[in-house]
C-alpha atoms as a PDB file:
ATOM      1  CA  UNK A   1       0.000   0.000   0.000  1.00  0.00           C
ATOM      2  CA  UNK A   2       1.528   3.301  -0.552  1.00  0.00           C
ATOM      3  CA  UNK A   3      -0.325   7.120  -0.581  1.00  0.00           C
ATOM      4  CA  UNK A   4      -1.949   8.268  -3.597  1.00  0.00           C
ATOM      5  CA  UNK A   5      -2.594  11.906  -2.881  1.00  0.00           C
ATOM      6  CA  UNK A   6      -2.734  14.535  -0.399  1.00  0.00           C
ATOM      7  CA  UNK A   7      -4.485  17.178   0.693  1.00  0.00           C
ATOM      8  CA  UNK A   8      -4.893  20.719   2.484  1.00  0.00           C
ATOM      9  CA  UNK A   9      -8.104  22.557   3.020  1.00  0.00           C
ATOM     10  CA  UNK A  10      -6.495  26.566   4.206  1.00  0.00           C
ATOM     11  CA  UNK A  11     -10.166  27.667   4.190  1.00  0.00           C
ATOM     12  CA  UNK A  12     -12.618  25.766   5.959  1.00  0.00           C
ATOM     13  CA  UNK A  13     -15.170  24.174   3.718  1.00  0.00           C
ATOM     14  CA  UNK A  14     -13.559  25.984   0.380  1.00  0.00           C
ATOM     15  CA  UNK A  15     -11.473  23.662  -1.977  1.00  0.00           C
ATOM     16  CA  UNK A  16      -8.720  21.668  -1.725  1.00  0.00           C
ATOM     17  CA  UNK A  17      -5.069  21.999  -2.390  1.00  0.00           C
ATOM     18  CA  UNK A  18      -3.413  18.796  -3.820  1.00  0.00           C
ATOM     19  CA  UNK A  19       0.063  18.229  -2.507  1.00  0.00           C
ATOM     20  CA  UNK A  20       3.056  16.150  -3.725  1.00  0.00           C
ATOM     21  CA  UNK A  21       4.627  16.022  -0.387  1.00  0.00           C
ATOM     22  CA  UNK A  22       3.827  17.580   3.028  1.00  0.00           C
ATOM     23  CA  UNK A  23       5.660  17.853   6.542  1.00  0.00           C
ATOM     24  CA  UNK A  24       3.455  16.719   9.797  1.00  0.00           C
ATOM     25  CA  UNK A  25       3.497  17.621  12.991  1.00  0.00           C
ATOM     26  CA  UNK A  26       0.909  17.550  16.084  1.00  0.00           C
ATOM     27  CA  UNK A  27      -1.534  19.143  13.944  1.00  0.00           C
ATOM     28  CA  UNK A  28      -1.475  16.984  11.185  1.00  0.00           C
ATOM     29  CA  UNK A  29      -0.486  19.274   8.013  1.00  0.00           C
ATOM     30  CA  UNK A  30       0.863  22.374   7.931  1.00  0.00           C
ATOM     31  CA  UNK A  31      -1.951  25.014   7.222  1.00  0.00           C
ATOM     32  CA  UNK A  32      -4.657  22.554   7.182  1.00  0.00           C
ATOM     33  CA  UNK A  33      -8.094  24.391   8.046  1.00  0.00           C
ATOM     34  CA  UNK A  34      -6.101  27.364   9.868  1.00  0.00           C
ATOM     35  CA  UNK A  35      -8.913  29.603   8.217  1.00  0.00           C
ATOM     36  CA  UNK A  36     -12.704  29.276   8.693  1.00  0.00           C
ATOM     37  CA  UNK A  37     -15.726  31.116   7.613  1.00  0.00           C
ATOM     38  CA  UNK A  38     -18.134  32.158  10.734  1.00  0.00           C
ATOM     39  CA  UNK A  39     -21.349  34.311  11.034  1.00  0.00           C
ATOM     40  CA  UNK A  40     -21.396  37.580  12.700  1.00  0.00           C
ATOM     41  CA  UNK A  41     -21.422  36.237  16.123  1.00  0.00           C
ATOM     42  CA  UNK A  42     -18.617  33.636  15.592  1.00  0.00           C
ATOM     43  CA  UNK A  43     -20.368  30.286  15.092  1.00  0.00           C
ATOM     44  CA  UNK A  44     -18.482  28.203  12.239  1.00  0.00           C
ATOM     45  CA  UNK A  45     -20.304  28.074   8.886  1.00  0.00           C
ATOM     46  CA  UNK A  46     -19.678  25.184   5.965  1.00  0.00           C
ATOM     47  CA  UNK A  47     -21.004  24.031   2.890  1.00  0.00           C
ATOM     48  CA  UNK A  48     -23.096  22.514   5.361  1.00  0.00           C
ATOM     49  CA  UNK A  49     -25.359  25.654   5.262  1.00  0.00           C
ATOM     50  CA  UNK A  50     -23.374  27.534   2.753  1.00  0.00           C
ATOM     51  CA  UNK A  51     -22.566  25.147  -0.692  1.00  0.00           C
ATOM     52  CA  UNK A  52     -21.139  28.750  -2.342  1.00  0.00           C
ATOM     53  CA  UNK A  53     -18.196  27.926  -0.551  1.00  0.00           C
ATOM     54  CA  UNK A  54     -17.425  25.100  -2.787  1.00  0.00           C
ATOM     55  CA  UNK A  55     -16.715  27.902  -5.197  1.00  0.00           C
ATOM     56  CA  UNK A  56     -13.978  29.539  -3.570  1.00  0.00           C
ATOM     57  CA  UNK A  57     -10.492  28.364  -4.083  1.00  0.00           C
ATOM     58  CA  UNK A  58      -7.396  29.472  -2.128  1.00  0.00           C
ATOM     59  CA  UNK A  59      -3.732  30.272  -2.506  1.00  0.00           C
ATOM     60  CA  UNK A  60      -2.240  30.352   1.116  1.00  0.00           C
ATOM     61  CA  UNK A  61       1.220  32.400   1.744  1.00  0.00           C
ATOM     62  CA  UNK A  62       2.796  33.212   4.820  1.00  0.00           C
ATOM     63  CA  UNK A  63       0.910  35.853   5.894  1.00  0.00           C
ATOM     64  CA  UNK A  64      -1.518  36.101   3.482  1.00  0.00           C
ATOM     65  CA  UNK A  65      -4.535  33.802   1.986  1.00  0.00           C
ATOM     66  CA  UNK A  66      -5.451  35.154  -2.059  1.00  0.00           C
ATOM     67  CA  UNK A  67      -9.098  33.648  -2.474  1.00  0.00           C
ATOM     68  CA  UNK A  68     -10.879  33.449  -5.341  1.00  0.00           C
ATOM     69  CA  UNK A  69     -14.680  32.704  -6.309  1.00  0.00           C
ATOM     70  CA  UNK A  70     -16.183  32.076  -9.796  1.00  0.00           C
ATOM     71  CA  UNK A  71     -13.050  32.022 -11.752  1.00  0.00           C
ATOM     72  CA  UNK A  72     -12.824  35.556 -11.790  1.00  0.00           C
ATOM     73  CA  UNK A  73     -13.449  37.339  -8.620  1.00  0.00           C
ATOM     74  CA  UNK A  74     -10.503  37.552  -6.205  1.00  0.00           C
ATOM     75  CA  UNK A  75      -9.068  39.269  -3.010  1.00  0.00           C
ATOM     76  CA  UNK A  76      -6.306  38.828  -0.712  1.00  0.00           C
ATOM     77  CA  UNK A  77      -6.472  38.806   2.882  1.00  0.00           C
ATOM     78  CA  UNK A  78      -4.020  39.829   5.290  1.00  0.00           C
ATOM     79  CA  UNK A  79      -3.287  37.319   8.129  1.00  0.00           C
ATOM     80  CA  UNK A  80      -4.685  39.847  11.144  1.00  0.00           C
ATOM     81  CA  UNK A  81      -2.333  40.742  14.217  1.00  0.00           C
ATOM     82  CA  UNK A  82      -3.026  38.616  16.821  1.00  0.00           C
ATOM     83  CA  UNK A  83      -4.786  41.368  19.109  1.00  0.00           C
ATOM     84  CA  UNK A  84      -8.011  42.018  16.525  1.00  0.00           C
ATOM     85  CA  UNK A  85     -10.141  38.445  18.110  1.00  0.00           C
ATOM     86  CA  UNK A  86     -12.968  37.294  19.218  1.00  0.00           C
ATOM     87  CA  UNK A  87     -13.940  33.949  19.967  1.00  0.00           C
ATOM     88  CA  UNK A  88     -15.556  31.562  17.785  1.00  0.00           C
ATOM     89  CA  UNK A  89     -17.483  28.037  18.068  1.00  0.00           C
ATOM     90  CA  UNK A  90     -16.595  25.360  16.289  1.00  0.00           C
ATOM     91  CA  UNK A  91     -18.838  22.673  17.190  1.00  0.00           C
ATOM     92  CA  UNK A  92     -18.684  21.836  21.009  1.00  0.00           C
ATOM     93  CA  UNK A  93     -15.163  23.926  21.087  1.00  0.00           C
ATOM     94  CA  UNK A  94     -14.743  27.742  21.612  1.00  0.00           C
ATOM     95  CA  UNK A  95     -11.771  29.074  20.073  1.00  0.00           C
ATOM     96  CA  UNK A  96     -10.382  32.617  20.829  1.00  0.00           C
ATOM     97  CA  UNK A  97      -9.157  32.939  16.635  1.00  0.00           C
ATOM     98  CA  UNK A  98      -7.319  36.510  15.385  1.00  0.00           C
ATOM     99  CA  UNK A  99     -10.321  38.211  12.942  1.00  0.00           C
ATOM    100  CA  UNK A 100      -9.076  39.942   9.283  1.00  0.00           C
ATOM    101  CA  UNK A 101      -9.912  43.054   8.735  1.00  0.00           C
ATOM    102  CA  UNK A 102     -13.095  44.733   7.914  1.00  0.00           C
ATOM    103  CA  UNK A 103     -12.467  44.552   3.856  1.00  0.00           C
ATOM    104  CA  UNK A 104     -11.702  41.179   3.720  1.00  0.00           C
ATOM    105  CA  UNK A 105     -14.910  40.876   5.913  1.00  0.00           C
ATOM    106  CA  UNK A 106     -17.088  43.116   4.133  1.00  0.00           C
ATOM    107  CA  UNK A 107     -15.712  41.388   0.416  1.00  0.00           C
ATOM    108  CA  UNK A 108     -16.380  37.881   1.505  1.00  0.00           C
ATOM    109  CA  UNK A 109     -19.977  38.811   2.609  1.00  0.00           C
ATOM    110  CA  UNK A 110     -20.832  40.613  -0.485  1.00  0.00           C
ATOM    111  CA  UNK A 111     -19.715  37.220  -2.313  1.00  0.00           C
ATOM    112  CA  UNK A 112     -21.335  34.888  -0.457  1.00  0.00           C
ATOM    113  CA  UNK A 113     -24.353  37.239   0.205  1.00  0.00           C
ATOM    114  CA  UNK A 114     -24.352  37.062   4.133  1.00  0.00           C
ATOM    115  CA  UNK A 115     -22.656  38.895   6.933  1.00  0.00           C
ATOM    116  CA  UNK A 116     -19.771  36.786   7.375  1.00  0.00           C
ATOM    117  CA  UNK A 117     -16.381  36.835   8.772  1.00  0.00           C
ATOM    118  CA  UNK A 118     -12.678  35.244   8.205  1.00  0.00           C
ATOM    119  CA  UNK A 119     -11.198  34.525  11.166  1.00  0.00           C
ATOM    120  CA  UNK A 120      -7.937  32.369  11.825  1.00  0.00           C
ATOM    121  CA  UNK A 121      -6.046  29.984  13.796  1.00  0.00           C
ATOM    122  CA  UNK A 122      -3.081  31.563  14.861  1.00  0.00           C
ATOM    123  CA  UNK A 123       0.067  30.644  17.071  1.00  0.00           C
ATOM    124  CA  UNK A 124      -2.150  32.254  20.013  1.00  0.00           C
ATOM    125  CA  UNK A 125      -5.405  30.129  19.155  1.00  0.00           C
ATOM    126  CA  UNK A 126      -6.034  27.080  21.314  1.00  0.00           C
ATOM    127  CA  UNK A 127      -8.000  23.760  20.570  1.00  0.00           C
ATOM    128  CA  UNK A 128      -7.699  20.000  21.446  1.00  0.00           C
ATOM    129  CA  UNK A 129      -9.382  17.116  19.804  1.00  0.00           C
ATOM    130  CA  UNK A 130     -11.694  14.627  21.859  1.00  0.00           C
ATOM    131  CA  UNK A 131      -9.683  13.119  24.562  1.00  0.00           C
ATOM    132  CA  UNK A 132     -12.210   9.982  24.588  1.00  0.00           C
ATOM    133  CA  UNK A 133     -10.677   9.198  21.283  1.00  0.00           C
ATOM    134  CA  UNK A 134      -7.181  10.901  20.875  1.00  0.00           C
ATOM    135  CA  UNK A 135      -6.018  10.845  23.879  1.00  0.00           C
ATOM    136  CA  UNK A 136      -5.170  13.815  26.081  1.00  0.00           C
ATOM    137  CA  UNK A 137      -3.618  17.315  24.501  1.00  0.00           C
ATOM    138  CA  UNK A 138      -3.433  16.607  20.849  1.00  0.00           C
ATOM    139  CA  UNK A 139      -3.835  19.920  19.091  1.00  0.00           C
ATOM    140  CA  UNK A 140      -6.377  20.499  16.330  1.00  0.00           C
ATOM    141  CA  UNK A 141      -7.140  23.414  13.894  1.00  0.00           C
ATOM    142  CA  UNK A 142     -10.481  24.054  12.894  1.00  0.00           C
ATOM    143  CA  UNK A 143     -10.731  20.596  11.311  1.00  0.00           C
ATOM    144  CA  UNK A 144     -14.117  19.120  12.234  1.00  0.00           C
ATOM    145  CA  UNK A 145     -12.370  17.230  15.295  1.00  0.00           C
ATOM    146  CA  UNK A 146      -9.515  15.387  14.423  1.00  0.00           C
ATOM    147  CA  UNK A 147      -5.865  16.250  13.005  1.00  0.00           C
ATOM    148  CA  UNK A 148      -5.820  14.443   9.695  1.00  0.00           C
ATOM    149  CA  UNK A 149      -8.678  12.542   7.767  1.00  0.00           C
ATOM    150  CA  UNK A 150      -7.977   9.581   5.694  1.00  0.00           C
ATOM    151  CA  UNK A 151     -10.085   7.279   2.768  1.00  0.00           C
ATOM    152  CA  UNK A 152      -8.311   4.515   0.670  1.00  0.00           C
ATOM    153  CA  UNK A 153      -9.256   3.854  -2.799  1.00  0.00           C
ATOM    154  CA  UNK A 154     -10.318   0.433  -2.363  1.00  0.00           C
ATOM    155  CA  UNK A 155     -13.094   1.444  -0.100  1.00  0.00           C
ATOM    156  CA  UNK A 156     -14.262   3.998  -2.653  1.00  0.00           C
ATOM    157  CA  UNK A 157     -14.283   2.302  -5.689  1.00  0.00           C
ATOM    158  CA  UNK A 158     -16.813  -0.788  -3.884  1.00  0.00           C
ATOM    159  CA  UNK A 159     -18.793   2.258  -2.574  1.00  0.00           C
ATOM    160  CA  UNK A 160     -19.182   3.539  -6.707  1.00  0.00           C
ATOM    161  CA  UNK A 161     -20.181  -0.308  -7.161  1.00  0.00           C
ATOM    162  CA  UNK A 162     -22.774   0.170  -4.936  1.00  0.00           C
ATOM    163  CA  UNK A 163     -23.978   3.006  -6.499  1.00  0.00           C
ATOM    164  CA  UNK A 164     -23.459   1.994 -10.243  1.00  0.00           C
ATOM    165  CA  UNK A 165     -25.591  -1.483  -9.265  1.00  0.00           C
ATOM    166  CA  UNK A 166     -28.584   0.730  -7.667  1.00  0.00           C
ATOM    167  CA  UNK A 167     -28.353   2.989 -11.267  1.00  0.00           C
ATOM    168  CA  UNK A 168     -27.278   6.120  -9.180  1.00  0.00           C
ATOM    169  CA  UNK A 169     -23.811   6.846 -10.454  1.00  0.00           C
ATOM    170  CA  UNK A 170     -20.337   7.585  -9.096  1.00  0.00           C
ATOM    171  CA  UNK A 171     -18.607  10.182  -7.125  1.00  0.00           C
ATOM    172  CA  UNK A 172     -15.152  11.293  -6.646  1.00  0.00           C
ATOM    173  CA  UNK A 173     -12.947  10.936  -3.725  1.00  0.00           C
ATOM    174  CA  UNK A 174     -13.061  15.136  -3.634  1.00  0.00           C
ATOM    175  CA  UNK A 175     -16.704  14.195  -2.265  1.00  0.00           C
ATOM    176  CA  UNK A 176     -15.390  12.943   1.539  1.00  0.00           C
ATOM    177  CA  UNK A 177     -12.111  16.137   1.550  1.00  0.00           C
ATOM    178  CA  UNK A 178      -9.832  13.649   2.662  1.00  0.00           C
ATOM    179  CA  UNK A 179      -5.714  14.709   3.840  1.00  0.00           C
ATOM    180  CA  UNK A 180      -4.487  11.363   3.152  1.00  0.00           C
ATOM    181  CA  UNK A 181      -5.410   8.956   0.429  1.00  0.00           C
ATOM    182  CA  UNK A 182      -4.304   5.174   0.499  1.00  0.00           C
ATOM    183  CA  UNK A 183      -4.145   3.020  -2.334  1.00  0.00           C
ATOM    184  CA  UNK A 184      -5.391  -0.199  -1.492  1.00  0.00           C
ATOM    185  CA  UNK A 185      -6.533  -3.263  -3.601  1.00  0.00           C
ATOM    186  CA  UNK A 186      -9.493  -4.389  -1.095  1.00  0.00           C
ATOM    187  CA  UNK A 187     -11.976  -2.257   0.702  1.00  0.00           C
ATOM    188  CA  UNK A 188     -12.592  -1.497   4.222  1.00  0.00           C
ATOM    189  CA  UNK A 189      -9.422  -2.761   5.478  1.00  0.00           C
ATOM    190  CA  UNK A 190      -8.650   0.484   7.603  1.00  0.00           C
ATOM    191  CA  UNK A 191     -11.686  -0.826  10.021  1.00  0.00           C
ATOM    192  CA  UNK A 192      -9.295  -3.137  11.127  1.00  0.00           C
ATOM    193  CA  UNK A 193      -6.242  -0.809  11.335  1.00  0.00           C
ATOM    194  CA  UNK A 194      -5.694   0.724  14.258  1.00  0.00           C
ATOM    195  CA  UNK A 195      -2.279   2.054  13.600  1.00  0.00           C
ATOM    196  CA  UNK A 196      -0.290   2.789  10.035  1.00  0.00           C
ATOM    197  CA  UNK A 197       3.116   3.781   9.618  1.00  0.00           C
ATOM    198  CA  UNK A 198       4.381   6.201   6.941  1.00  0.00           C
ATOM    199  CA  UNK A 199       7.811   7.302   6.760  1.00  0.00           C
ATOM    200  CA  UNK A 200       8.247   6.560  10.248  1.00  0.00           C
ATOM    201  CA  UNK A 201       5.947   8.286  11.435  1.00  0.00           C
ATOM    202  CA  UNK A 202       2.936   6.144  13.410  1.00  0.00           C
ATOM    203  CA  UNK A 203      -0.676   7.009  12.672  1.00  0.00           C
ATOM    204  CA  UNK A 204      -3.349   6.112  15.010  1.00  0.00           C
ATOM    205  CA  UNK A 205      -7.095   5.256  13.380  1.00  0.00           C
ATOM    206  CA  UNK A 206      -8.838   7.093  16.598  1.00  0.00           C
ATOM    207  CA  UNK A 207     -12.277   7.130  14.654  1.00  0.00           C
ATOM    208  CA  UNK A 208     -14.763   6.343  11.562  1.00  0.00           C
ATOM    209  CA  UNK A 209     -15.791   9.370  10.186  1.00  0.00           C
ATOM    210  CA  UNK A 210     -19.724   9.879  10.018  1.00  0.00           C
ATOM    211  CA  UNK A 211     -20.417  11.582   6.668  1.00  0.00           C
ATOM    212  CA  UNK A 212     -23.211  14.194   6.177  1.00  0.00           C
ATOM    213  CA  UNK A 213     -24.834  16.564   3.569  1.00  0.00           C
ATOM    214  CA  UNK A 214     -21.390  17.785   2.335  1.00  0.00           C
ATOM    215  CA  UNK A 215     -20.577  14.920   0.587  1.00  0.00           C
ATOM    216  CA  UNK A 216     -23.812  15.372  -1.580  1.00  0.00           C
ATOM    217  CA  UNK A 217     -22.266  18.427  -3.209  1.00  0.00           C
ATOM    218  CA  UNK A 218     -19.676  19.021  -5.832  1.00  0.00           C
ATOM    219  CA  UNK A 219     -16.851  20.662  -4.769  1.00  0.00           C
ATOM    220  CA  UNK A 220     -16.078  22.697  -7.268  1.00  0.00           C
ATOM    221  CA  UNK A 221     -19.892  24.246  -7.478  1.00  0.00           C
ATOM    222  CA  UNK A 222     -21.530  23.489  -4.890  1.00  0.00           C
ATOM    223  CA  UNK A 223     -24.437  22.165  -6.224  1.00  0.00           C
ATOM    224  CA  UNK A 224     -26.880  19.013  -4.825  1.00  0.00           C
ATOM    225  CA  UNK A 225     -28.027  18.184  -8.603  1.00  0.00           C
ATOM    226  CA  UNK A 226     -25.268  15.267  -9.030  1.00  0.00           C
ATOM    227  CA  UNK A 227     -24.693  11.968  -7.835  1.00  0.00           C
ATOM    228  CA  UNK A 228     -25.492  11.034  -4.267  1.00  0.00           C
ATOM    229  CA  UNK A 229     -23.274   8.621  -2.291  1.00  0.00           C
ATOM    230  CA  UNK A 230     -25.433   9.069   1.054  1.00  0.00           C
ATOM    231  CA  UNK A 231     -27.812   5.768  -0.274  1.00  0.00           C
ATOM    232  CA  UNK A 232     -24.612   3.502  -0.701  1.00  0.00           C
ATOM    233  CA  UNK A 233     -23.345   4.265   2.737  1.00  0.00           C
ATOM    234  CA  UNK A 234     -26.904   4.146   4.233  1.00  0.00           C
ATOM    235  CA  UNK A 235     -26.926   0.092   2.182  1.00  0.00           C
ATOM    236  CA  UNK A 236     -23.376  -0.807   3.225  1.00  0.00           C
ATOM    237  CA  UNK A 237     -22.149   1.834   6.079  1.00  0.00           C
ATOM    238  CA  UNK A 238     -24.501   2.443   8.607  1.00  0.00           C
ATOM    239  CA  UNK A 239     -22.503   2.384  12.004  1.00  0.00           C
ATOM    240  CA  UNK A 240     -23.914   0.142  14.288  1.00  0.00           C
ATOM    241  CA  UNK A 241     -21.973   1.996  17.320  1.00  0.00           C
ATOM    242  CA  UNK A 242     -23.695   4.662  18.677  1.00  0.00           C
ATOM    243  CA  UNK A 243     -20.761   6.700  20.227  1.00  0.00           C
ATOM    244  CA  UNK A 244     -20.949   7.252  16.169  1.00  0.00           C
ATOM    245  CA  UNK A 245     -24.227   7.018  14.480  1.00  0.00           C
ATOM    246  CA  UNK A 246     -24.635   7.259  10.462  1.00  0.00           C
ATOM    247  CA  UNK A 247     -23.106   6.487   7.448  1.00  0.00           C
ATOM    248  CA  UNK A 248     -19.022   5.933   7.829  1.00  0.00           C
ATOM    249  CA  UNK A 249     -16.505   6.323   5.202  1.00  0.00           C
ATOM    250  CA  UNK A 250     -12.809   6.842   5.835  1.00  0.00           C
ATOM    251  CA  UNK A 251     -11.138   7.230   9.754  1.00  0.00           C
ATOM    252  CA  UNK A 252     -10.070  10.229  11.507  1.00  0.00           C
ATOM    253  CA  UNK A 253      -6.367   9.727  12.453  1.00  0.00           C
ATOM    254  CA  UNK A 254      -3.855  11.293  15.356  1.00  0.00           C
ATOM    255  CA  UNK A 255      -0.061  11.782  14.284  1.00  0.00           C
ATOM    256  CA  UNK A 256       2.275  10.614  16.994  1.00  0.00           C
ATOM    257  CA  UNK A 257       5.384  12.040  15.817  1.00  0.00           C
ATOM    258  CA  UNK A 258       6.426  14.378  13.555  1.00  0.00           C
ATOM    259  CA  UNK A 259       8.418  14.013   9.958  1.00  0.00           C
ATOM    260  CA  UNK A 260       7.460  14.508   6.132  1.00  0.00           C
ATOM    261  CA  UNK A 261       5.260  12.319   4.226  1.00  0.00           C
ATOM    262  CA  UNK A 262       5.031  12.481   0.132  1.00  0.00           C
ATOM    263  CA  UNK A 263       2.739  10.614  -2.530  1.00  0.00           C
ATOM    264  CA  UNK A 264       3.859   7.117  -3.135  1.00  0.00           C
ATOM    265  CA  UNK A 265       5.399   6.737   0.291  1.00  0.00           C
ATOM    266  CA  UNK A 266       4.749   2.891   1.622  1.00  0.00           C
ATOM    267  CA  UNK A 267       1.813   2.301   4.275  1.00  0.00           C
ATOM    268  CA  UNK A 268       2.321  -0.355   6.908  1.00  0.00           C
ATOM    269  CA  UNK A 269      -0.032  -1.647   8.987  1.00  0.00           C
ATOM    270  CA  UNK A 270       1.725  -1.535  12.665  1.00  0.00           C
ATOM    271  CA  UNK A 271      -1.051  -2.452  14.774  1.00  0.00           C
ATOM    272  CA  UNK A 272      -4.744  -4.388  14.544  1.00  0.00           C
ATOM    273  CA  UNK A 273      -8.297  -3.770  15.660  1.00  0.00           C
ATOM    274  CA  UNK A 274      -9.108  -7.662  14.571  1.00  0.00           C
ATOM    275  CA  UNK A 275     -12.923  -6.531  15.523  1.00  0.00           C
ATOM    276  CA  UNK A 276     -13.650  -3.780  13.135  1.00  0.00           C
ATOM    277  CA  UNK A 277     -16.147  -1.880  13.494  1.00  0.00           C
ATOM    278  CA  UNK A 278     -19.569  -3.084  14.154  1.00  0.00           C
ATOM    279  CA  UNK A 279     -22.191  -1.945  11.097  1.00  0.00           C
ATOM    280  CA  UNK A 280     -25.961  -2.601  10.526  1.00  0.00           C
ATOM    281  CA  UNK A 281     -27.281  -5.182   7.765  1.00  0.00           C
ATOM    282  CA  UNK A 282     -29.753  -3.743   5.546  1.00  0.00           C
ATOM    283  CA  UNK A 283     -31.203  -5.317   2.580  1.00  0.00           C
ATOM    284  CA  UNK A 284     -28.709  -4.591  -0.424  1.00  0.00           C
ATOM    285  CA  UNK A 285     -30.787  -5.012  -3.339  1.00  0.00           C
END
């Protein structure tokens, strides 16, 4: 098994960047999700609510993120100085995140035809994924609630089977916004990892990942008119846990060291969770 791509998100919820190589560290890749998209009063917004933000793609500097929506409309914010905050929700987490400044604030609502605000994760900003799971003080971004998320290709292509036998189509592994990809010849093996090596760096599989609306949309437009995997995982995914209830595809994943990974890297399996993970059994016809 060996990595087939990778990814960044430097905008929560806006596209991807596809990397040939990437360092990690605590937080799982370097400026991963270390901007997000919140309402006036600071609670998080995503395509969840908001698909237009499937439309905006991002360039991330140093200080600086250049965003651009439709192709043709573009602006460049300035990473703020960490004294203009506020805090912000994410989920069950509150996060005290430095704010840009009021054009960047004032363009991105005009785009997205809201009152929004960009607000960022900087050296000052605190966070820690679940402890339940992770384990106590591992750092997240504003990531959902885990470092890094990863899929494997094997898993995907028997979830398109699913779909092509039910007459429903395909999707793309941009659907589930994924950091690490793993090419693997059989599906659903990593519900029996529950460690991976890559370039000697050990992974820990902390969690499935329940999937929601987001993976309904494309991810370049934002729009619900296009194949659906949500059937498919509700025939052959439905978590039969409930510390996680719904439809699972791919693991959320804790970095316990620190190093540089790259596509085509080798994946070993270090340690076993012989049980899997338990799932429902619906009717697949």
């Amino acid at each position: 098994m060996r990595i087939a791509d990778l990814f960044i998100y430097p905008l929560k919820s806006a596209r991807g960047i596809a990397l040939p190589s990437s360092e990690i560290d605590a937080f799982g890749l370097p400026g991963d999700r270390r901007a997000m998209i919140t309402d006036r009063d600071g609670h998080f917004i995503t395509q969840r609510e908001l698909p237009e933000l499937a439309r905006i793609a991002v360039q991330a500097g140093p200080s600086q993120l250049h965003l651009t929506i439709g192709g043709d409309k573009q602006m460049i914010a300035q990473i703020p100085m960490a004294a203009r905050r506020m805090d912000v929700s994410i989920w069950k987490s509150i996060v005290n995140a430095a704010v840009a400044d009021d054009v960047a604030n004032n363009q991105l609502s005009t785009w997205l035809g809201r009152d929004v605000k960009l607000v960022f994760f900087d050296e000052d900003a605190r966070r820690s994924a679940s402890a339940e799971w992770a384990g106590q003080g591992t750092p997240v971004t504003f990531a959902d609630g885990y470092q890094i998320l990863m899929t494997t290709t094997g898993s995907l292509r028997a979830l398109n089977a699913d779909l092509e036998r039910h007459g429903e189509g395909g999707v793309g592994m941009e659907r589930f916004r994924p950091n690490i990809v793993i090419d693997t010849d059989e599906a659903w093996q990593e519900d029996r990892w529950a460690a991976i090596e890559i370039g000697g760096i050990r992974f820990d599989l902390v969690k499935p990942c329940a999937r929601c609306i987001m993976t309904t949309q494309d991810q370049s437009t934002g729009s619900r008119d296009v194949a659906n995997p949500m059937p498919a995982m509700g025939r052959i995914r439905m978590s039969a846990d409930r510390r996680v209830p719904g439809p699972l595809f791919g693991w959320n994943v804790t970095p316990r060291g620190i190093g540089r990974i790259a596509v085509g890297d080798p994946v070993k399996v270090i340690e076993e969770r012989p049980e899997g993970w338990a799932f429902k059994i619906r009717n697949r016809d």
